[in-house]
Protein backbone atom coordinates (compact mmCIF):
# COMPACT_ATOMS: atom_id res chain seq x y z
CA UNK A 1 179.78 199.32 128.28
CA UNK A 2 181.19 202.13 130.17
CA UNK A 3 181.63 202.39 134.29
CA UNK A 4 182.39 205.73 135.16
CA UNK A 5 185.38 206.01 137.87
CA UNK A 6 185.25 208.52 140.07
CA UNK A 7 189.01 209.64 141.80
CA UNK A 8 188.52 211.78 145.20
CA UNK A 9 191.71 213.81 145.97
CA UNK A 10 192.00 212.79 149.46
CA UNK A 11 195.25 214.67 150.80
CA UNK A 12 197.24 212.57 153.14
CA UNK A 13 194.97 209.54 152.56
CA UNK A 14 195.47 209.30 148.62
CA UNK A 15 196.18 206.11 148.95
CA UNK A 16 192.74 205.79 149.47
CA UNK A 17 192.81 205.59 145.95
CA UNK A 18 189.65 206.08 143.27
CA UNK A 19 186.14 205.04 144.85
CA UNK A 20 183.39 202.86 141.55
CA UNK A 21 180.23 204.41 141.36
CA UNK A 22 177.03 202.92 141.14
CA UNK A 23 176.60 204.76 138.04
CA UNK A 24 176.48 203.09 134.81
CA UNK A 25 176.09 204.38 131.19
CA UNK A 26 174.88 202.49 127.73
CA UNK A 27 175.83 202.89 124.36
CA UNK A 28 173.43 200.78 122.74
CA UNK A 29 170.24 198.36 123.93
CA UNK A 30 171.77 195.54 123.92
CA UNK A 31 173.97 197.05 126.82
CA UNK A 32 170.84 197.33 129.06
CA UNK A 33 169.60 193.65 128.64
CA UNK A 34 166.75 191.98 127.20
CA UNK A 35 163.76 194.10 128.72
CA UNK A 36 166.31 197.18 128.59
CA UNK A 37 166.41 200.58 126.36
CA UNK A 38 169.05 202.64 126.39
CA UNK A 39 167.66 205.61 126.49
CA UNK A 40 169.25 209.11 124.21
CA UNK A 41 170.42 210.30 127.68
CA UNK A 42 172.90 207.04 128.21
CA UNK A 43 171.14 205.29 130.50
CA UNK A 44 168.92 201.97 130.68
CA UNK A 45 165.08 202.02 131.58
CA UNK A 46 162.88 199.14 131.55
CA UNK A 47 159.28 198.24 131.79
CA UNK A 48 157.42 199.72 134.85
CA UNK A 49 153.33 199.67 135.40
CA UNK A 50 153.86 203.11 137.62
CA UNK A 51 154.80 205.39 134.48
CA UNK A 52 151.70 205.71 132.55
CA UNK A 53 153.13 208.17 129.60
CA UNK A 54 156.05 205.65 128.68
CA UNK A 55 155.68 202.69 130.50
CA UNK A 56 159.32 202.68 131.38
CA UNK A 57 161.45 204.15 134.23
CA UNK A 58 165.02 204.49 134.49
CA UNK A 59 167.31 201.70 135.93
CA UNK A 60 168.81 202.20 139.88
CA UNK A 61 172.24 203.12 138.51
CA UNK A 62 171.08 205.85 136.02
CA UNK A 63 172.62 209.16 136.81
CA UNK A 64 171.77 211.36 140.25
CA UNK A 65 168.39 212.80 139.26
CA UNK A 66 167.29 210.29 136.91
CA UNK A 67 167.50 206.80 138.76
CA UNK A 68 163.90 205.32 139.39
CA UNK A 69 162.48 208.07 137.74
CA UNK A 70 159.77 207.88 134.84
CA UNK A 71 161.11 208.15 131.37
CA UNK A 72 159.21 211.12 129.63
CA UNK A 73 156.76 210.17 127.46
CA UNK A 74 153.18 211.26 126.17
CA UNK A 75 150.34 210.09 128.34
CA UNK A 76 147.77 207.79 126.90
CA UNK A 77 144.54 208.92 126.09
CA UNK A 78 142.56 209.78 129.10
CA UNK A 79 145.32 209.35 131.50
CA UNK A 80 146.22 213.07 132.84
CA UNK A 81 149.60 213.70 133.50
CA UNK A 82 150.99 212.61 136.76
CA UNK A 83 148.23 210.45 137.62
CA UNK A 84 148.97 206.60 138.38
CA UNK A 85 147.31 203.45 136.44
CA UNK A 86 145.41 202.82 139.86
CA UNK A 87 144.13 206.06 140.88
CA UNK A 88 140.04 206.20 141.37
CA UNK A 89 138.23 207.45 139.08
CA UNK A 90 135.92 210.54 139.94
CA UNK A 91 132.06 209.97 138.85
CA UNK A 92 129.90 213.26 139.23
CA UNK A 93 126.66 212.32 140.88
CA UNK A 94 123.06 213.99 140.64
CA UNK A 95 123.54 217.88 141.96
CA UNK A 96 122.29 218.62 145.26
CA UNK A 97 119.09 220.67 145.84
CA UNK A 98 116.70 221.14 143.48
CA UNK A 99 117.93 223.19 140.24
CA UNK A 100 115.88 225.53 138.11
CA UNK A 101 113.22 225.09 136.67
CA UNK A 102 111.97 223.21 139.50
CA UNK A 103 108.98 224.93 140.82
CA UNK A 104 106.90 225.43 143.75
CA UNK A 105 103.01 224.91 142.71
CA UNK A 106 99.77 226.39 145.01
CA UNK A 107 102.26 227.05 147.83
CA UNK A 108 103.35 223.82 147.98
CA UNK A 109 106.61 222.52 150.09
CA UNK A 110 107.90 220.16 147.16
CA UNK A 111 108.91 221.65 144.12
CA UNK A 112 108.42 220.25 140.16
CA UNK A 113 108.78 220.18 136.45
CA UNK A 114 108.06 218.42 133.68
CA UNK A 115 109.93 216.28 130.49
CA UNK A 116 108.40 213.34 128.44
CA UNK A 117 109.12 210.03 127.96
CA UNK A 118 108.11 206.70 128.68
CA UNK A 119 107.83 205.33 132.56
CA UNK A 120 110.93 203.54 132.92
CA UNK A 121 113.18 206.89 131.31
CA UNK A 122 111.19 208.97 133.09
CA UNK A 123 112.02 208.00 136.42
CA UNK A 124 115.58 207.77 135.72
CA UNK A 125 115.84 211.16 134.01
CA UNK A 126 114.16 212.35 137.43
CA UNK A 127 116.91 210.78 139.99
CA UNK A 128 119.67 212.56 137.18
CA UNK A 129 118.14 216.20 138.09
CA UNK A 130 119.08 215.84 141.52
CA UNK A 131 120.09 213.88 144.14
CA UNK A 132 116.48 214.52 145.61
CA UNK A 133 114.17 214.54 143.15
CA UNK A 134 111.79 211.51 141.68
CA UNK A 135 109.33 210.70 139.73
CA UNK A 136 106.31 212.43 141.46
CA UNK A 137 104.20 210.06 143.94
CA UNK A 138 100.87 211.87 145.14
CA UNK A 139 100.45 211.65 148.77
CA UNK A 140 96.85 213.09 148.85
CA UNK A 141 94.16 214.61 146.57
CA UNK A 142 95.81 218.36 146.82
CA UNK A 143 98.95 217.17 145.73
CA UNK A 144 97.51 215.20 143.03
CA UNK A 145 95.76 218.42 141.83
CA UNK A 146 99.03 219.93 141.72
CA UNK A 147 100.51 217.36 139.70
CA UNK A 148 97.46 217.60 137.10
CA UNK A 149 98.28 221.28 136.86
CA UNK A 150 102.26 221.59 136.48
CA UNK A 151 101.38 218.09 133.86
CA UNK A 152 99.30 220.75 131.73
CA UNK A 153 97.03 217.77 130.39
CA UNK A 154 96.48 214.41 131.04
CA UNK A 155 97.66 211.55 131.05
CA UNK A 156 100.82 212.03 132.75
CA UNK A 157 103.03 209.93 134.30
CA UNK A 158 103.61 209.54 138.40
CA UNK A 159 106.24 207.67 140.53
CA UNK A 160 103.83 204.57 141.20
CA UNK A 161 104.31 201.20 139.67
CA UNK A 162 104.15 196.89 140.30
CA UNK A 163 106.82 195.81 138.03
CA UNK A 164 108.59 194.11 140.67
CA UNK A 165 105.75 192.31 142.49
CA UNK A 166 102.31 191.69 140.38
CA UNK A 167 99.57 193.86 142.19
CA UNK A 168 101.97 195.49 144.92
CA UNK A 169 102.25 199.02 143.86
CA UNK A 170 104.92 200.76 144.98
CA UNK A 171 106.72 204.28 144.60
CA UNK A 172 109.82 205.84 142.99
CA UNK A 173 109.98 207.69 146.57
CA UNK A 174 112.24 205.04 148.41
CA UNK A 175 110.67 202.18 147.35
CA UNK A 176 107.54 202.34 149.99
CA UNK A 177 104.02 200.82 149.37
CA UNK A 178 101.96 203.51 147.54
CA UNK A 179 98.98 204.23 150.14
CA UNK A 180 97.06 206.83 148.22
CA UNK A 181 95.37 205.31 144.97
CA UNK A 182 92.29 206.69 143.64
CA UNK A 183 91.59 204.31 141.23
CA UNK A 184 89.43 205.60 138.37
CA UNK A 185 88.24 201.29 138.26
CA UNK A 186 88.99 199.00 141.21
CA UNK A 187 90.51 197.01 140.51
CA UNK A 188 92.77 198.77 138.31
CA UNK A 189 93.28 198.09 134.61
CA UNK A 190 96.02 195.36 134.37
CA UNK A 191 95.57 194.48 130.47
CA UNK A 192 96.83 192.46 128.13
CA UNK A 193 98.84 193.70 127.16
CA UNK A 194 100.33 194.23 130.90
CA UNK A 195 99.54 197.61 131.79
CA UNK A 196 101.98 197.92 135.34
CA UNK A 197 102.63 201.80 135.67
CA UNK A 198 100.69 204.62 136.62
CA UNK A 199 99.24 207.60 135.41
CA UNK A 200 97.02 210.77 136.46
CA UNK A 201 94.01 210.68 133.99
CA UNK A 202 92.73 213.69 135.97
CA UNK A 203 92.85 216.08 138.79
CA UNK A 204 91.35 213.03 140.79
CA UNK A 205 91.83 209.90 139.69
CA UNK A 206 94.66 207.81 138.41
CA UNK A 207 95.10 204.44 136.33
CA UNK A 208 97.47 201.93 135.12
CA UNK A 209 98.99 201.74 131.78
CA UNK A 210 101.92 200.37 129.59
CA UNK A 211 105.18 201.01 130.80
CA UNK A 212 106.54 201.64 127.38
CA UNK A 213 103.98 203.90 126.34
CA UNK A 214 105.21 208.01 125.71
CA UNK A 215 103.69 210.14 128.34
CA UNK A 216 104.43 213.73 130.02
CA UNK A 217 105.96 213.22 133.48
CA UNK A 218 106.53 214.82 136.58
CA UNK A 219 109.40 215.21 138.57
CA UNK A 220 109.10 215.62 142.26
CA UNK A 221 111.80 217.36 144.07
CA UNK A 222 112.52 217.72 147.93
CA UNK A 223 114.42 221.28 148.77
């Protein structure tokens, strides 16, 4: 163990003497306790959960520039450099607006486009496009033309469904009660198997199917 002294010429006051520092150097681990390192620049760290590369900071009496200070050390994997162990982590949302290829269709103030998949994916992969788009919900006959068009073929599916409540049909447009539902049967088709999501079988008329059944889609998207 060594102390370094540290003598201060003090001119008519010498006997002031030589002042101890705070400062204290290692030689080997043992030096620095049972948590401690001594580190290659001769001082002790230990253990700290605010120094994410090495996990261990420099003691209070390492030298001027060092004490309480990180020990250098690579970063674990995904942890950027200078960032803490509790910093938030940033999650990228839906973009805003609606991004190409959305479409306008007959002059219409909603724009559109189409993937495939099966009800539940599809309205997912909708709300992922943008932070407001759906699955398309037709709120009248010219709309539901629209839909039939930009769907090149039918079926497709649309934004309607009663998996949550049996025979309450509701829409992937905030949840409200569906009001426009021209049945092609009325009552609609509910199965077996349980047929609780809805598709355009023309440019007039919709129906229920099978949730899990592979389908075109439309995606509805408010500029």
């Amino acid at each position: 163990m060594r102390i370094t002294v540290m003598c201060l010429a003090l001119g008519a006051v010498a006997s002031a003497g030589c002042l101890r520092s705070t400062q204290f150097k290692c030689a080997q681990d043992a030096d620095c306790g049972a948590t401690g390192v001594c580190e290659a620049v001769g001082f002790c760290s230990f253990p700290s959960n605010s120094c994410p590369g090495s996990g261990r900071s420099f003691s209070d009496s390492a030298g001027q520039g060092l004490s309480n200070t990180c020990v250098p050390g690579n970063n674990p994997p995904g942890v950027d450099a200078g960032v803490t162990i509790d910093a938030p982590v940033s999650i990228d949302g839906p973009p805003q607006g609606c991004p190409s290829p959305y479409a306008a269709v007959a002059g219409s103030a909603h724009l559109y486009k189409v993937l495939a998949n099966v009800w539940d994916t599809a309205a997912s992969a909708c709300k992922l496009t943008s932070a407001s788009a759906y699955l398309a919900v037709p709120d009248d006959a010219t709309e539901l033309m629209n839909l039939a068009t930009v769907a090149t073929g039918t079926p497709f599916w649309i934004g309607i469904d009663d998996q949550d409540h049996n025979d309450i049909f509701t829409t992937q447009k905030g949840g409200a009660t569906a009001t426009f539902l021209p049945w092609v049967t009325t009552p609609p088709d509910r199965g077996p198997p349980p047929k609780d999501c809805v598709t355009g079988i023309s440019t007039t008329q919709i129906t229920t199917d099978k949730c899990g059944t592979g389908h075109v889609a439309v995606c509805e998207c408010e500029p």
